[in-house]
N, C-alpha and C. Protein backbone atom coordinates (compact mmCIF):
# COMPACT_ATOMS: atom_id res chain seq x y z
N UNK A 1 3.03 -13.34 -5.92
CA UNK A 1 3.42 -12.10 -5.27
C UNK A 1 4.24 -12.39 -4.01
N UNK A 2 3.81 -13.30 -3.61
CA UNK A 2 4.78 -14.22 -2.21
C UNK A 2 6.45 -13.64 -2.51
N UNK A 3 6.67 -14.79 -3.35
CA UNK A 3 7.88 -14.91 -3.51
C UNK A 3 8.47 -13.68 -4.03
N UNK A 4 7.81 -12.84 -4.77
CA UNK A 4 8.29 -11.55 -5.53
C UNK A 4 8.86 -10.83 -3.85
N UNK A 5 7.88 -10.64 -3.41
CA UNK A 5 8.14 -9.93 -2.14
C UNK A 5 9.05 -10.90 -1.24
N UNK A 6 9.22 -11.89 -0.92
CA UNK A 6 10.13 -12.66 -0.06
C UNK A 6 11.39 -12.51 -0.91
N UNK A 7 11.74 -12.06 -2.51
CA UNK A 7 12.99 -12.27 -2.79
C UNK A 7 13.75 -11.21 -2.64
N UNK A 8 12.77 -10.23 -2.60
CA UNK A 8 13.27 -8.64 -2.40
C UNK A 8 13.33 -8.45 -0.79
N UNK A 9 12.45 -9.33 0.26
CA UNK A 9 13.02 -8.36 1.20
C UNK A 9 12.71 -9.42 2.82
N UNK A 10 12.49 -10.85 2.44
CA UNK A 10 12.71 -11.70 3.25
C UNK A 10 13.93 -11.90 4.24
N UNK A 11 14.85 -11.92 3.84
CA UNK A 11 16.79 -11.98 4.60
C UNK A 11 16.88 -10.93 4.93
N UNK A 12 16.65 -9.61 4.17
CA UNK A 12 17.53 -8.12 4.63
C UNK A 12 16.19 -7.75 5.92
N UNK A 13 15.13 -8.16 5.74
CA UNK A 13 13.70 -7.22 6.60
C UNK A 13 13.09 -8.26 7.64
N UNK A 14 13.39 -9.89 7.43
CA UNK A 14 13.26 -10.62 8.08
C UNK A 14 11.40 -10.17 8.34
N UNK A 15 11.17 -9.95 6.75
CA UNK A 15 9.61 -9.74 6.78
C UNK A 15 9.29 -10.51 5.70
N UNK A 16 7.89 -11.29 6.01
CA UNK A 16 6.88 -12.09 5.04
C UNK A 16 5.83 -11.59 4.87
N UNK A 17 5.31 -11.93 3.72
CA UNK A 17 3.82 -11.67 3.38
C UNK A 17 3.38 -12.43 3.45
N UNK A 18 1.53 -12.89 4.21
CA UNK A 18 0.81 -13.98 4.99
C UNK A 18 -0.73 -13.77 4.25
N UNK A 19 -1.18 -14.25 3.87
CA UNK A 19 -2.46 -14.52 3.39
C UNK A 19 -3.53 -14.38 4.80
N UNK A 20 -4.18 -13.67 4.77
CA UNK A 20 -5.10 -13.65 6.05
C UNK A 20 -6.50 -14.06 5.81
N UNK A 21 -7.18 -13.24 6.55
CA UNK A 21 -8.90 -13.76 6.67
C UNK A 21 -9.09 -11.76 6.79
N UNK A 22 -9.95 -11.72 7.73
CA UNK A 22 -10.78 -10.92 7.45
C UNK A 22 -10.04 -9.69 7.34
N UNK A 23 -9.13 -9.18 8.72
CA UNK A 23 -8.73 -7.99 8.76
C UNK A 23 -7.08 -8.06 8.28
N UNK A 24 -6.72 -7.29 7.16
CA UNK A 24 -5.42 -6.79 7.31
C UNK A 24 -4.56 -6.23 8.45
N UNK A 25 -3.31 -7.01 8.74
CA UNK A 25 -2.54 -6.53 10.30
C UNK A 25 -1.11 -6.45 9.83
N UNK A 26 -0.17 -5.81 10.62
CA UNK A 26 1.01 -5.94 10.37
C UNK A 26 1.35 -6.50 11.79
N UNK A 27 2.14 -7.78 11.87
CA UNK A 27 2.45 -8.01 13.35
C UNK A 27 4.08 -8.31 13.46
N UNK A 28 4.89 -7.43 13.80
CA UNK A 28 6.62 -7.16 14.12
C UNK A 28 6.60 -8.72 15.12
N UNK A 29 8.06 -9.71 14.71
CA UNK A 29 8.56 -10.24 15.27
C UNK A 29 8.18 -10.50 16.33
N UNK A 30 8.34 -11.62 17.23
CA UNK A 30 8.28 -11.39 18.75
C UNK A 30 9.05 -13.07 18.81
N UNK A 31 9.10 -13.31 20.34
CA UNK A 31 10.19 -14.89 20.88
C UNK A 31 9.12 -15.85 20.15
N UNK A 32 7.79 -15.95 19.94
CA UNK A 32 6.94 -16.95 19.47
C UNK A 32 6.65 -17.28 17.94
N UNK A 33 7.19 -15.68 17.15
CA UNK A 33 7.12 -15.84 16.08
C UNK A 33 8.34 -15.06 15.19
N UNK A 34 8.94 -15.82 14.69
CA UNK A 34 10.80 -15.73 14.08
C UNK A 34 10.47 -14.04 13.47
N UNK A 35 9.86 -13.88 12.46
CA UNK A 35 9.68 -12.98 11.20
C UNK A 35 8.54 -12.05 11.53
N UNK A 36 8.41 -11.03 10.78
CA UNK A 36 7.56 -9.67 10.56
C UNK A 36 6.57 -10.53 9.71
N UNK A 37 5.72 -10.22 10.20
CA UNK A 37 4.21 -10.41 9.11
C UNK A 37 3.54 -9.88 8.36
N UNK A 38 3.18 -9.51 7.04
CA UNK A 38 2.61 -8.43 6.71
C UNK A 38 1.31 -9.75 6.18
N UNK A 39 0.01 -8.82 6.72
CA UNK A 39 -1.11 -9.92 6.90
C UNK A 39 -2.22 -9.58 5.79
N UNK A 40 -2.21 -9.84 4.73
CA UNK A 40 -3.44 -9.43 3.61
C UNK A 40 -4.64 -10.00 4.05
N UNK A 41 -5.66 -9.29 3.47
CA UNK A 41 -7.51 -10.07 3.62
C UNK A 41 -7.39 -10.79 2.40
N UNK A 42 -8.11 -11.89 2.84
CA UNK A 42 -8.59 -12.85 1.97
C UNK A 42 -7.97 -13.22 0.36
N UNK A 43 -7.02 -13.08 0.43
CA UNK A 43 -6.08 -13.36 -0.71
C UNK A 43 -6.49 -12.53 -1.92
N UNK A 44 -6.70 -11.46 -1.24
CA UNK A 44 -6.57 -10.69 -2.23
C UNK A 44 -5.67 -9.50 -2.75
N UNK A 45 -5.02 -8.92 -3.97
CA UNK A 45 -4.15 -9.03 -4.57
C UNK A 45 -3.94 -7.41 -4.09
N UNK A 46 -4.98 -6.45 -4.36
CA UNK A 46 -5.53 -5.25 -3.80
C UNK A 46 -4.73 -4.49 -1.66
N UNK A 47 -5.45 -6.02 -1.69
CA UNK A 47 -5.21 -5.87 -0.01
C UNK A 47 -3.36 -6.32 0.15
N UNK A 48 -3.13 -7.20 -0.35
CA UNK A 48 -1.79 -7.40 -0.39
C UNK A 48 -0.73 -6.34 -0.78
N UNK A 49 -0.97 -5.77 -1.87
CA UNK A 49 -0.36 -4.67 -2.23
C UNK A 49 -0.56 -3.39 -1.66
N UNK A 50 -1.73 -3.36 -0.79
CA UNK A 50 -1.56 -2.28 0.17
C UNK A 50 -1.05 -2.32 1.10
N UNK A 51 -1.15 -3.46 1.57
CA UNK A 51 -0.66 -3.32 3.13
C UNK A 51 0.83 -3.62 2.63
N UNK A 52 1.80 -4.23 1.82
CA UNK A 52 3.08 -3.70 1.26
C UNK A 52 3.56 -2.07 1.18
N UNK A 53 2.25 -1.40 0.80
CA UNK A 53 2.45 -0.17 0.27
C UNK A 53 2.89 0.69 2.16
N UNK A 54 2.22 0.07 2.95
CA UNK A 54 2.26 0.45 4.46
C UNK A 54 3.57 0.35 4.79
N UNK A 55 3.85 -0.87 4.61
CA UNK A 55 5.32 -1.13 4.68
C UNK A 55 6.93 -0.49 4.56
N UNK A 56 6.22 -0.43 3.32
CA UNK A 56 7.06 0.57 2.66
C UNK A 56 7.63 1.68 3.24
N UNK A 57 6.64 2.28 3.70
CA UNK A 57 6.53 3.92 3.71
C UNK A 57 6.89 3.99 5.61
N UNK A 58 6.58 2.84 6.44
CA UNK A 58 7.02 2.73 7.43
C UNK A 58 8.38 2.71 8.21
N UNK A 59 8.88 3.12 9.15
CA UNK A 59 10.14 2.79 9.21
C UNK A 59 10.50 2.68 10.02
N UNK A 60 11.76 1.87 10.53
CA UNK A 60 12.14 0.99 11.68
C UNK A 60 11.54 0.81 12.96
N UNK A 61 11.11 1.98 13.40
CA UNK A 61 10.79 1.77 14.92
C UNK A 61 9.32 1.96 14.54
N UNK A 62 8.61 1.88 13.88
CA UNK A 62 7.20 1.94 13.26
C UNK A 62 7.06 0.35 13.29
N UNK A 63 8.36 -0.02 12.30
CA UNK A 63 8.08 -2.01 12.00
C UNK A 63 8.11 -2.59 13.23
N UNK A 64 8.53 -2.10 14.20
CA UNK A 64 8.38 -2.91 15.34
C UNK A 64 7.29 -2.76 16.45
N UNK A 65 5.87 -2.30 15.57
CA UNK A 65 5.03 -2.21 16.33
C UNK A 65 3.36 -2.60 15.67
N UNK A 66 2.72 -3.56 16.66
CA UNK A 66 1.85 -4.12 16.11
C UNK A 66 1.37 -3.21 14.93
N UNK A 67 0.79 -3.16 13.59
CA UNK A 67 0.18 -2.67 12.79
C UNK A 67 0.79 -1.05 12.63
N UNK A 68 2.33 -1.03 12.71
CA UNK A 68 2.81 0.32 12.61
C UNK A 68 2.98 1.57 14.16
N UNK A 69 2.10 1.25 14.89
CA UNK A 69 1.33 1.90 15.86
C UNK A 69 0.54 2.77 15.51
N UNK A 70 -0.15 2.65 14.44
CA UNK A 70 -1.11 3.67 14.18
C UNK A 70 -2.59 3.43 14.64
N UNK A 71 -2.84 4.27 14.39
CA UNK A 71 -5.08 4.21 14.77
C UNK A 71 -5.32 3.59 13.28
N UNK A 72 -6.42 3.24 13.97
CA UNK A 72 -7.82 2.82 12.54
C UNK A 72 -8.97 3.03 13.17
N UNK A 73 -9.43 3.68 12.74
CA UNK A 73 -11.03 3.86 12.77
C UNK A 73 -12.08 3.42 11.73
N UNK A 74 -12.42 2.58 11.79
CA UNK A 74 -13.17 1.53 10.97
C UNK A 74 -14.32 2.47 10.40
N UNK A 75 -14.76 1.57 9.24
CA UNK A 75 -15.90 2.61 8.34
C UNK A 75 -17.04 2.54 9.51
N UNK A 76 -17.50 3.78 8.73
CA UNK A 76 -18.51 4.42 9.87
C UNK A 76 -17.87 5.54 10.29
N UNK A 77 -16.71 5.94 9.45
CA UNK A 77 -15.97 7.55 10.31
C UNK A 77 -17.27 8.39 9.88
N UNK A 78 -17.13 9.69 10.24
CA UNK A 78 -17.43 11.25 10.40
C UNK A 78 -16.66 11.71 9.46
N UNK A 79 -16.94 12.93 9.47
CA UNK A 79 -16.23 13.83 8.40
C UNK A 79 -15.16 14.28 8.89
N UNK A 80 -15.22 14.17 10.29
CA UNK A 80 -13.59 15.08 10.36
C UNK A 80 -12.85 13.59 10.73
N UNK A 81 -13.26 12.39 11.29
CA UNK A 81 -12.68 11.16 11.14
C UNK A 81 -11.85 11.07 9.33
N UNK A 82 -13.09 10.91 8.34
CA UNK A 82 -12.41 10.95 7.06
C UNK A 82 -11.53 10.96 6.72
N UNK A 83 -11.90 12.83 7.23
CA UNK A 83 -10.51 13.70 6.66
C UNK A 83 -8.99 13.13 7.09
N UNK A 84 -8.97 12.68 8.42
CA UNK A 84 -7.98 12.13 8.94
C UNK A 84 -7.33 11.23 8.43
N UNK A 85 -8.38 10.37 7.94
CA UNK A 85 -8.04 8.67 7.33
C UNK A 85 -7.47 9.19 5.92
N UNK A 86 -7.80 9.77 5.18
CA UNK A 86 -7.72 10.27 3.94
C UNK A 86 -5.49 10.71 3.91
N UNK A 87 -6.15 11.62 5.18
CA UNK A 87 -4.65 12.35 5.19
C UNK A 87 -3.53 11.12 5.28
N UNK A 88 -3.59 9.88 6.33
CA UNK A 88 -2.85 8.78 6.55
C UNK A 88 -2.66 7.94 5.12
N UNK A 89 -3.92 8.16 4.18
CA UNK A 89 -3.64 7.42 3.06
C UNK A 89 -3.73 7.40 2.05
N UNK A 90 -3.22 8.79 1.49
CA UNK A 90 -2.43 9.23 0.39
C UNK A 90 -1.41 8.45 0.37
N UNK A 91 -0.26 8.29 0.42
CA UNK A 91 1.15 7.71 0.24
C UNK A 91 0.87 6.85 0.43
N UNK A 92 0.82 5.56 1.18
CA UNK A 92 -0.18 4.13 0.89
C UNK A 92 -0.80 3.93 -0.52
N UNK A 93 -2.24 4.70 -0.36
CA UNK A 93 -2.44 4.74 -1.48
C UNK A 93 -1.82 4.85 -3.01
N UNK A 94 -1.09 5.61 -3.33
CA UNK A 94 0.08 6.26 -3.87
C UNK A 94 0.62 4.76 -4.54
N UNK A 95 1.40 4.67 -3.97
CA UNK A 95 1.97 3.08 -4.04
C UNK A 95 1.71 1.97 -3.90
N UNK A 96 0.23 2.25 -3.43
CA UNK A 96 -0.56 0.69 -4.38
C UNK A 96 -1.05 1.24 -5.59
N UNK A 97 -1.54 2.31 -6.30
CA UNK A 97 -1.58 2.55 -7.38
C UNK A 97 -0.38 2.02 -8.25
N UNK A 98 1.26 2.62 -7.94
CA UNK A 98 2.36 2.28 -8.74
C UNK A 98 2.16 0.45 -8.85
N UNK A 99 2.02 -0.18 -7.49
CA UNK A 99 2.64 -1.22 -7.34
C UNK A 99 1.15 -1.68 -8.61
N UNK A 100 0.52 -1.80 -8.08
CA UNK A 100 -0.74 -2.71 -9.08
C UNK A 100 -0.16 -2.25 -10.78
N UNK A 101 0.26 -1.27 -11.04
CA UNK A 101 0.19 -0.92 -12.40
C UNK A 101 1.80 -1.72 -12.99
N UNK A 102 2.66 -2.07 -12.09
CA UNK A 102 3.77 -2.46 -12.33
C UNK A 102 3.56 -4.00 -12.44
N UNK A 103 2.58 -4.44 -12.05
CA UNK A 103 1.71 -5.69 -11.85
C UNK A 103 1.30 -6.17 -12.94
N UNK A 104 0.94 -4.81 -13.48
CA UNK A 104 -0.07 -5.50 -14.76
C UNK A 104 -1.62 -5.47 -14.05
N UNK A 105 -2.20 -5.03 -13.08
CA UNK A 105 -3.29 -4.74 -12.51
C UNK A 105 -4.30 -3.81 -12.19
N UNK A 106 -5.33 -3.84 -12.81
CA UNK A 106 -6.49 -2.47 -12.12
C UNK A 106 -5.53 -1.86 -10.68
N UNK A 107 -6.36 -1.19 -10.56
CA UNK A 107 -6.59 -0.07 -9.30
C UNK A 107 -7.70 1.20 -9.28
N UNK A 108 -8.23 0.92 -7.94
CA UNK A 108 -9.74 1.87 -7.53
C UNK A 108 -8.89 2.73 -6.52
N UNK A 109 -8.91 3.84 -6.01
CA UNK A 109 -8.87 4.32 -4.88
C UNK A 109 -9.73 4.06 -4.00
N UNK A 110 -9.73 4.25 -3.12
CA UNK A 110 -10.42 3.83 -1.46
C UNK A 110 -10.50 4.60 -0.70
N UNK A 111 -11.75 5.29 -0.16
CA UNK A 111 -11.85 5.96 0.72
C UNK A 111 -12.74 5.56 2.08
N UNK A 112 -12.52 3.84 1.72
CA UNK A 112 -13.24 2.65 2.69
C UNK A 112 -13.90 3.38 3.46
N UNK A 113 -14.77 4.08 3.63
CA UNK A 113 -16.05 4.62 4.02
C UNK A 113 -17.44 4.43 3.93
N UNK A 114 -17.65 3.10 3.61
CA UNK A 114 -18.87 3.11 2.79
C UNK A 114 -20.64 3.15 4.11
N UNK A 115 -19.94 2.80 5.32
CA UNK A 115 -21.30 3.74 5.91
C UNK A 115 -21.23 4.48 6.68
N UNK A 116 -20.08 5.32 6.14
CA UNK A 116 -19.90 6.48 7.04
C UNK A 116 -20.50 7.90 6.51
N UNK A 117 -20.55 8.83 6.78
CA UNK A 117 -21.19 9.43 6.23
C UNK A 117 -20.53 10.20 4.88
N UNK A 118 -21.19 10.66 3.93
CA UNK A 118 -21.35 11.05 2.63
C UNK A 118 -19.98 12.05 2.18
N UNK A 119 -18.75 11.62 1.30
CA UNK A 119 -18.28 12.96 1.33
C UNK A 119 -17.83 12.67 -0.19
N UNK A 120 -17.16 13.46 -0.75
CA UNK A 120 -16.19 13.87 -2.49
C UNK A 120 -15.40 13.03 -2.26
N UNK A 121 -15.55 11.80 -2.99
CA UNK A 121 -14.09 11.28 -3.31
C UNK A 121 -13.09 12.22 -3.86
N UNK A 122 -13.38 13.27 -5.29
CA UNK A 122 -12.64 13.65 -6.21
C UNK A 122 -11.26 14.63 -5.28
N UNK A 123 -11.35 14.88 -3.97
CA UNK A 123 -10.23 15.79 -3.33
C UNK A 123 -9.33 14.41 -3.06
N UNK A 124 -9.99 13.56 -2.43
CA UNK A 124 -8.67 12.44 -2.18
C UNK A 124 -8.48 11.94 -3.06
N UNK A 125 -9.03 11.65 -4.53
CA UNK A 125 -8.55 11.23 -6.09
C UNK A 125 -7.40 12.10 -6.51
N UNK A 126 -7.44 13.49 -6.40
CA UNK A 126 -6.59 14.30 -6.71
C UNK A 126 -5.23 14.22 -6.16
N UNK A 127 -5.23 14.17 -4.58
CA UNK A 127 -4.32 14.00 -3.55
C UNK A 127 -3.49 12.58 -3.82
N UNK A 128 -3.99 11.56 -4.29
CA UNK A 128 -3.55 10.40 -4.55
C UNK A 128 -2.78 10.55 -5.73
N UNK A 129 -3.43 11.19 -6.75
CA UNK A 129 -2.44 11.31 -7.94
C UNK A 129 -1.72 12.52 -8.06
N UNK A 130 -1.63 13.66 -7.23
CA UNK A 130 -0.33 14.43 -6.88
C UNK A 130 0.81 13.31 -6.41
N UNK A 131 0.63 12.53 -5.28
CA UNK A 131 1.55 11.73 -4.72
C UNK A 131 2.16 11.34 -5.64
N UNK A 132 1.64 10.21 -6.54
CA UNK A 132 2.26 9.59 -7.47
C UNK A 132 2.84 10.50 -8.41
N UNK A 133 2.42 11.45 -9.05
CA UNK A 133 3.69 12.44 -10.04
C UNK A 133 4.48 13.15 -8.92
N UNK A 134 4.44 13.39 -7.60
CA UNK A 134 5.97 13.55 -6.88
C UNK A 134 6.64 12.70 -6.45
N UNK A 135 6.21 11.37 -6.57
CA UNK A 135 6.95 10.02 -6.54
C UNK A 135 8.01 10.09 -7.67
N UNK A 136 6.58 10.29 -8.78
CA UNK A 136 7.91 9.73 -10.36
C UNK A 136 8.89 11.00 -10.21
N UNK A 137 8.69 12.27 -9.92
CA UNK A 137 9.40 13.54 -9.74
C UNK A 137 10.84 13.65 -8.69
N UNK A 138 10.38 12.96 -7.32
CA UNK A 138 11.07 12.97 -6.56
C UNK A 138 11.55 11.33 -6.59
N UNK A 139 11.03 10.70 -6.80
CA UNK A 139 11.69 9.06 -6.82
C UNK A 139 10.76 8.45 -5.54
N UNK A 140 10.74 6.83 -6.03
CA UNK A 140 10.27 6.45 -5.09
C UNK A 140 11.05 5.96 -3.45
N UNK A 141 10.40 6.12 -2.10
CA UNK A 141 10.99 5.66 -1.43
C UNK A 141 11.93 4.57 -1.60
N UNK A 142 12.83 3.89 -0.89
CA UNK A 142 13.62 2.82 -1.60
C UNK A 142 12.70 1.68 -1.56
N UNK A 143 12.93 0.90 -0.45
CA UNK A 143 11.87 -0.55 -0.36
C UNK A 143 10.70 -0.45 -2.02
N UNK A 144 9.95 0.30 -1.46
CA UNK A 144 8.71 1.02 -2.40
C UNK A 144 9.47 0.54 -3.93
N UNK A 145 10.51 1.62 -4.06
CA UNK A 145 11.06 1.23 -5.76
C UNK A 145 11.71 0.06 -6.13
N UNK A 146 12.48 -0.79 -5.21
CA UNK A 146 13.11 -2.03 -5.25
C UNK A 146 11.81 -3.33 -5.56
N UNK A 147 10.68 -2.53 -4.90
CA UNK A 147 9.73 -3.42 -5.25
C UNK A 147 9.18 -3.89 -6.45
N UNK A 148 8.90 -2.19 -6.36
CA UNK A 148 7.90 -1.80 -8.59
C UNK A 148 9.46 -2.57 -9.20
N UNK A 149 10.21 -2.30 -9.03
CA UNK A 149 11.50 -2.97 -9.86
C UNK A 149 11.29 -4.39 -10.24
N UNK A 150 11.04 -5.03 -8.90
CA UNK A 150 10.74 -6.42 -9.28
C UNK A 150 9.56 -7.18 -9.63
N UNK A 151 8.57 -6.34 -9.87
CA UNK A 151 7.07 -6.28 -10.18
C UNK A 151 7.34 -6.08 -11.38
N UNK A 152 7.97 -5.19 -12.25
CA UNK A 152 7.94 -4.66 -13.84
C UNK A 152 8.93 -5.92 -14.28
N UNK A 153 10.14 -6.16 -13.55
CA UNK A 153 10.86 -7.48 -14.09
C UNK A 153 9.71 -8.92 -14.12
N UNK A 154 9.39 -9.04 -13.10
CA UNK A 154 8.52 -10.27 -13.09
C UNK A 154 7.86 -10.20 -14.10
N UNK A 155 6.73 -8.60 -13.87
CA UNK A 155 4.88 -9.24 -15.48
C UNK A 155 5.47 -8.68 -16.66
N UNK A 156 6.78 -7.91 -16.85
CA UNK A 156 7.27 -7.45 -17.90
C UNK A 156 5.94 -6.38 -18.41
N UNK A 157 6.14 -5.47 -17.45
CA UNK A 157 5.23 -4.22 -17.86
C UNK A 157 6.00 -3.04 -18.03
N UNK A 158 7.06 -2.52 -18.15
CA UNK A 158 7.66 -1.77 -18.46
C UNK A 158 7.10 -0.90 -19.11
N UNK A 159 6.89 -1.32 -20.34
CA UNK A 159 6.33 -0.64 -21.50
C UNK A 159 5.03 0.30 -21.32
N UNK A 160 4.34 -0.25 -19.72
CA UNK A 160 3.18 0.38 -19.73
C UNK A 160 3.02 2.03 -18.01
N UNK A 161 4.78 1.69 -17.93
CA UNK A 161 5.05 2.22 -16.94
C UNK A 161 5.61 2.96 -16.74
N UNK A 162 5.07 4.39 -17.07
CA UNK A 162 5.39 5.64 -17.16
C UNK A 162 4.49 7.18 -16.44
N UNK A 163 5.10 7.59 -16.12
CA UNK A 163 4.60 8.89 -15.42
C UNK A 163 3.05 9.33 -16.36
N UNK A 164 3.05 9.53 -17.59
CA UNK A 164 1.66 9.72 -18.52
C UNK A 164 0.62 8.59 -18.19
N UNK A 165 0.75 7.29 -17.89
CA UNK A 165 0.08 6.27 -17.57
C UNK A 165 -0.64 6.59 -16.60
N UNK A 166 -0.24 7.38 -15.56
CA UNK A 166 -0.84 7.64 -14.30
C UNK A 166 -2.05 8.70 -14.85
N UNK A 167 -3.33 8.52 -14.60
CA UNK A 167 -4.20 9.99 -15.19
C UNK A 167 -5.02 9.70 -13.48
N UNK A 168 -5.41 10.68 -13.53
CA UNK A 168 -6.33 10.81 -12.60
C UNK A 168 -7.90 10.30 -13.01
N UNK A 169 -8.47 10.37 -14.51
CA UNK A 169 -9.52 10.01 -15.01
C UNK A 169 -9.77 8.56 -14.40
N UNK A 170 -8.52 8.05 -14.46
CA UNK A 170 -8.32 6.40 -14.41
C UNK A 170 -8.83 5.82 -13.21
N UNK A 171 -8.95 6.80 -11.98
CA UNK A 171 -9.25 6.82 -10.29
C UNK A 171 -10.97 6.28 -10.18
């Protein structure tokens, strides 16, 4: 996945993808370090393709700031915390669904909450797979589609990569 992503957007974004440890980070350039970092947990394939999916959807004066400049509020949110987190990650979400399926890979949705308190996945299941049929409807962001492009060329999944593929059952 390294190289998939360094061939698509290493020279033009002067961004890498980095194998991490515990926490996923995005860390923009600086005099100590040449390149953009995009920082996965524990080599895993899930976390990698999300925090790509961040990427993506981010844009210029966003990339130049530790982890986007956004909040995180770590599990253990509230309900109206949730709701918040939920709202930030639809479209993320969204496009790690495409990207994993262009992969050739599962995908769970995430509502990384797990001791926070109690709520319906099935509204942010829904919300996740609206995104994706106004993706295939409206097209994907660019980065985002240049990507699945070179994800379906690489595992040669084409065949399995179509707007009907997407069900919500599948969540």
């Amino acid at each position: 996945m390294h190289a998939i992503f360094a061939e698509c957007f290493a020279a033009r974004y002067n961004t890498v993808l980095v194998r991490g440890a515990d926490e996923p980070v995005y860390l923009p350039a600086t005099a100590s370090q040449a390149q953009h970092h995009i920082v996965y947990a524990h080599g895993f394939y899930a976390s990698a393709l999300h925090e790509i999916a961040h990427w993506c959807i981010a844009g210029p004066q966003r990339r130049e700031q530790e982890d986007y400049g956004y909040w995180y509020c770590p599990d253990g949110r509230n309900a109206e915390q949730q709701a918040a987190f939920e709202q930030v990650e639809v479209k993320p979400q969204a496009l790690e669904w495409l990207f994993s399926r262009a992969a050739g890979l599962g995908f769970r949705v995430s509502v990384d909450n797990l001791s926070g308190e109690a709520c319906d996945p099935m509204p942010f299941r829904r919300a996740v797979h609206a995104q994706v049929q106004r993706y295939w409807q409206q097209g994907f962001p660019q980065r985002a589609g240049l990507f699945i492009e070179a994800l379906l060329n690489f595992y040669q999944t084409r065949a399995l990569f179509e707007p009907q593929a997407f069900r919500i059952e599948d969540l």
